[in-house]
Protein backbone atom coordinates (compact mmCIF):
# COMPACT_ATOMS: atom_id res chain seq x y z
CA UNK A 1 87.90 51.94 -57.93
CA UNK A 2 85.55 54.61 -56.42
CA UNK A 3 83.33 56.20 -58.56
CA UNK A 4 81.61 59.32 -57.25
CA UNK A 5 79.55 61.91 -59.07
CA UNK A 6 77.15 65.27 -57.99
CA UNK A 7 74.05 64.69 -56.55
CA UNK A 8 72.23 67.58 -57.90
CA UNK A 9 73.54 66.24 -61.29
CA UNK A 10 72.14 62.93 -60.50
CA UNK A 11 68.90 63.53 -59.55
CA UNK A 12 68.32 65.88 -63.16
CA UNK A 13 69.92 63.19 -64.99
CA UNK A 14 67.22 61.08 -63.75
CA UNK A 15 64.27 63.12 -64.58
CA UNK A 16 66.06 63.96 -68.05
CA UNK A 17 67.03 60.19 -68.90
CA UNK A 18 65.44 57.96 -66.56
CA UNK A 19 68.67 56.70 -65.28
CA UNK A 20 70.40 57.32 -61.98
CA UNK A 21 74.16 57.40 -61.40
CA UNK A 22 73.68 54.45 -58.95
CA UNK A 23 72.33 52.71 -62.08
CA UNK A 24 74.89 53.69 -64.60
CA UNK A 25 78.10 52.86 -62.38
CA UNK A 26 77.17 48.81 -62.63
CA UNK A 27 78.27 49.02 -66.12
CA UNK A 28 81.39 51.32 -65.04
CA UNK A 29 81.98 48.37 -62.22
CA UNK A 30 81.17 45.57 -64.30
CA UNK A 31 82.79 42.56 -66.11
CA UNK A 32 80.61 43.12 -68.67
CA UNK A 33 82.25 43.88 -72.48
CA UNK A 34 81.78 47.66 -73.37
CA UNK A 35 82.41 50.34 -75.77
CA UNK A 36 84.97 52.73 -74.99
CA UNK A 37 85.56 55.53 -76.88
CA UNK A 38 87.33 59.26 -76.09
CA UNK A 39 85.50 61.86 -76.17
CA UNK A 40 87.62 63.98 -78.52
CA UNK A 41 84.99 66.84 -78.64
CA UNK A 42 84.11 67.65 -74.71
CA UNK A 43 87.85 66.85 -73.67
CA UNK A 44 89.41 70.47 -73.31
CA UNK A 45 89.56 70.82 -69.64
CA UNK A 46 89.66 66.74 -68.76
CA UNK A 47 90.11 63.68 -70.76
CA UNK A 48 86.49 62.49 -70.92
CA UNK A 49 85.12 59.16 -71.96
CA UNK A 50 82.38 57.16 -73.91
CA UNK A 51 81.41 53.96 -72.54
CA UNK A 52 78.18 51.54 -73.82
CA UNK A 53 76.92 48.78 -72.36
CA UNK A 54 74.82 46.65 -70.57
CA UNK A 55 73.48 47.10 -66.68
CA UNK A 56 70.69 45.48 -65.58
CA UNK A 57 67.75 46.87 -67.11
CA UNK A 58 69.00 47.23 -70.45
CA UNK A 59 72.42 49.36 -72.58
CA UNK A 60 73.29 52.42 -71.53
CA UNK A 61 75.34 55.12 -72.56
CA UNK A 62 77.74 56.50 -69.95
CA UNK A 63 80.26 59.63 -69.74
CA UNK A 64 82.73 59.68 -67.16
CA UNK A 65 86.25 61.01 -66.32
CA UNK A 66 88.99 59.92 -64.30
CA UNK A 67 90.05 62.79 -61.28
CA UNK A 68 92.30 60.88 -59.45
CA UNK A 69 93.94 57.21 -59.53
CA UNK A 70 91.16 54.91 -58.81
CA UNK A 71 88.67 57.25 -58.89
CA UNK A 72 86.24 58.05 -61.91
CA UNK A 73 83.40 60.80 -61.86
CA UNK A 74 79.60 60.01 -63.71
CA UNK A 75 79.43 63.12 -65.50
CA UNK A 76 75.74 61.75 -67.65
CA UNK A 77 74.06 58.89 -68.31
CA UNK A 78 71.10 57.72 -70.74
CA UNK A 79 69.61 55.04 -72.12
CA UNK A 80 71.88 53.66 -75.78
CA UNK A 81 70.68 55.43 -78.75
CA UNK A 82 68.97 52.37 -81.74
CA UNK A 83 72.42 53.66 -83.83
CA UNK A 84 74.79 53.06 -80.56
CA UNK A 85 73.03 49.64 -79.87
CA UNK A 86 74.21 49.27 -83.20
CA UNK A 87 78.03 50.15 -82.73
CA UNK A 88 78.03 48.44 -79.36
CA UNK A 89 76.45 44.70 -80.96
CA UNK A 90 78.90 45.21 -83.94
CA UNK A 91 81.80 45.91 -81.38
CA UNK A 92 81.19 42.81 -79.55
CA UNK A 93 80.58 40.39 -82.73
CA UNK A 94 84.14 41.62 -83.94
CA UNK A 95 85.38 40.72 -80.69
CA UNK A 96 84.57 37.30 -80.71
């Protein structure tokens, strides 16, 4: 899968949320149980997605569409909200 994303984008995201695109694709690339969820409200031009979850220096929250096959665009990225750590622990406890 590539995932790609703007640069400009990136680089405000990181000032805005302290997390870089780089960052947020580990969860997008990873193993790692997540959240997914559609995002029903910003999904009028693309089908856009929800996805929570860990990466290395703690749970983020990531949005993201896919273009093409195999390839998925960052759209934002920011650090899990206390009530989306929430969803995301109950998620995986109901999973197991």
């Amino acid at each position: 899968m590539q995932i790609i994303w703007d640069e400009r984008k990136n680089e405000t995201n990181k000032k805005k949320h302290g997390v870089s695109f780089e960052e947020a694709q580990e969860l997008l690339r990873s193993d790692s149980e997540s959240l997914v969820l559609f995002d029903d409200a910003h999904s009028s031009h693309e089908d856009r997605f929800i996805s929570i979850g860990p990466i290395l220096r703690g749970l983020v929250l990531v949005v993201w569409t896919e273009r093409r096959d195999e390839e998925t665009r960052i759209i934002s990225a920011r650090w899990a909200t206390s009530k989306e750590v929430a969803m995301y622990r109950s998620y995986v406890t109901r999973g197991r």
